[in-house]
C-alpha atoms as a PDB file:
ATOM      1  CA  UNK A   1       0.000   0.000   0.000  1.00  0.00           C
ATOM      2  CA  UNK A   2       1.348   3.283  -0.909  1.00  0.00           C
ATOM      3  CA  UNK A   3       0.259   6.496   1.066  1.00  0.00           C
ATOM      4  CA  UNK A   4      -0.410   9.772  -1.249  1.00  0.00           C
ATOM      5  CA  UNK A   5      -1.074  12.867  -1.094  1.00  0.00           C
ATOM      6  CA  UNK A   6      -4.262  14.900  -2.964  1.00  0.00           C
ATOM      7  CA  UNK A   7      -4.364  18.371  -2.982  1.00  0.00           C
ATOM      8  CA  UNK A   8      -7.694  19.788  -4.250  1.00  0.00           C
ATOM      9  CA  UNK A   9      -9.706  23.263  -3.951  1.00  0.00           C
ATOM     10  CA  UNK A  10     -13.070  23.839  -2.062  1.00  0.00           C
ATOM     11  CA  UNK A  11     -14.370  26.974  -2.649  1.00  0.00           C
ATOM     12  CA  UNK A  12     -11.314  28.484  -3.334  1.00  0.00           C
ATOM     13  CA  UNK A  13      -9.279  27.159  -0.554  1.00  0.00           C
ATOM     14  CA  UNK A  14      -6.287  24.680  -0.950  1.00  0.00           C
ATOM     15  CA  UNK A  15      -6.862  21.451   1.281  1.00  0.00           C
ATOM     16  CA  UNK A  16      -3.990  18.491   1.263  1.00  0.00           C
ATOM     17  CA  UNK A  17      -5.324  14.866   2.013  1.00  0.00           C
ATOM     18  CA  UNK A  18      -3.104  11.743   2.580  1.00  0.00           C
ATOM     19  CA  UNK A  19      -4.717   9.025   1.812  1.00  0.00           C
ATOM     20  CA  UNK A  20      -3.565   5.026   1.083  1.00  0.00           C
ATOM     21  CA  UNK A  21      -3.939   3.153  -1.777  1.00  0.00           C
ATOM     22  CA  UNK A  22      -2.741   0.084  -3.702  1.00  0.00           C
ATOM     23  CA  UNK A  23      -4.309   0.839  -6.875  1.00  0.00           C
ATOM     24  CA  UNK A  24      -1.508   1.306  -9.831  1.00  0.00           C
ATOM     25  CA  UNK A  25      -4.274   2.490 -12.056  1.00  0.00           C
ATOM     26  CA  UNK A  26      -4.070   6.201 -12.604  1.00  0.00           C
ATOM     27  CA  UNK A  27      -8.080   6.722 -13.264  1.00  0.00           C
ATOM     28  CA  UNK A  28      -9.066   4.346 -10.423  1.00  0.00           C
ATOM     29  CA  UNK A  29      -6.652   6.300  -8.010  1.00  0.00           C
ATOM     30  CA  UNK A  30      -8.701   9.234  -9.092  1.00  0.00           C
ATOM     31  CA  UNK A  31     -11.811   7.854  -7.884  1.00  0.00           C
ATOM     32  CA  UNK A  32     -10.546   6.429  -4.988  1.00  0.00           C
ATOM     33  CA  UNK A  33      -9.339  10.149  -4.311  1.00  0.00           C
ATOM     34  CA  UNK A  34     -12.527  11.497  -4.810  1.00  0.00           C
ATOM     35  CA  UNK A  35     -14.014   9.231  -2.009  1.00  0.00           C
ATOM     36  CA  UNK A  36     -11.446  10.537   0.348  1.00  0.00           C
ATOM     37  CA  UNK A  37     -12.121  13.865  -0.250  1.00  0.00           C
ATOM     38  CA  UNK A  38     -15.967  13.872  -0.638  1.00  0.00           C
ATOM     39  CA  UNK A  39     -15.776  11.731   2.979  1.00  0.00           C
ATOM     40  CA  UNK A  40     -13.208  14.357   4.364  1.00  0.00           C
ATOM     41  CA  UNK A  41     -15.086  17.516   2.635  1.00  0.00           C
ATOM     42  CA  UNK A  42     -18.363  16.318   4.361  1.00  0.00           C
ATOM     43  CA  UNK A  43     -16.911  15.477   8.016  1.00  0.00           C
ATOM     44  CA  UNK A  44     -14.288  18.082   8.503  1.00  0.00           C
ATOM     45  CA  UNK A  45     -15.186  20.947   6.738  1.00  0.00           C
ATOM     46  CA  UNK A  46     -18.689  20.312   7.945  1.00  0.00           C
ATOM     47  CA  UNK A  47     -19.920  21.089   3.952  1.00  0.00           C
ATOM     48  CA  UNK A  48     -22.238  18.902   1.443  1.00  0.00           C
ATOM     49  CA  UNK A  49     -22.856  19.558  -2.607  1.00  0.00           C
ATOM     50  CA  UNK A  50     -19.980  21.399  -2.893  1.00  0.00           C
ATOM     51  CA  UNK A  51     -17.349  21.886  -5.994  1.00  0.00           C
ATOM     52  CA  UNK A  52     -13.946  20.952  -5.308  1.00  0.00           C
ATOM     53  CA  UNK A  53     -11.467  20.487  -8.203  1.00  0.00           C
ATOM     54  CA  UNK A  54      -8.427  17.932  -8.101  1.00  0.00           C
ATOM     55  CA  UNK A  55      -5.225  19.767  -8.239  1.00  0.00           C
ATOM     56  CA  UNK A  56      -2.616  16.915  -7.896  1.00  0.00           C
ATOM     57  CA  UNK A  57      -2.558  13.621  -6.644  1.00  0.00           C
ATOM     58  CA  UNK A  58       1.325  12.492  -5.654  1.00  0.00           C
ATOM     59  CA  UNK A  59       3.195   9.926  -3.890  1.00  0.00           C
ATOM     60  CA  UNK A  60       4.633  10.545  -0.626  1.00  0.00           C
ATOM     61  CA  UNK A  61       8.268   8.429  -0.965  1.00  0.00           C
END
């Protein structure tokens, strides 16, 4: 399992999320992503049915 790091917008802020995964597909790490943030957008930031945008997703070595 690798650990990586997705930084991604919500309403104009910058948020960084590590997050595991053992996917080597590029498009399925995406998703996978996109569940961490939707989960960590909703719970932390207290905030539903918002727009965030995907700025990187990298690998923390």
């Amino acid at each position: 399992m690798k650990t990586f790091i997705v930084t991604f917008s919500v309403e104009g802020e910058i948020h960084n999320l590590e997050f595991s995964d053992n996917i080597h597909n590029k498009k399925t790490r995406e998703i996978n992503a996109k569940v961490w943030i939707n989960d960590y957008v909703k719970n932390q930031l207290g905030k539903e049915g918002v727009v965030y945008q995907i700025i990187s997703i990298n690998p923390i070595e």
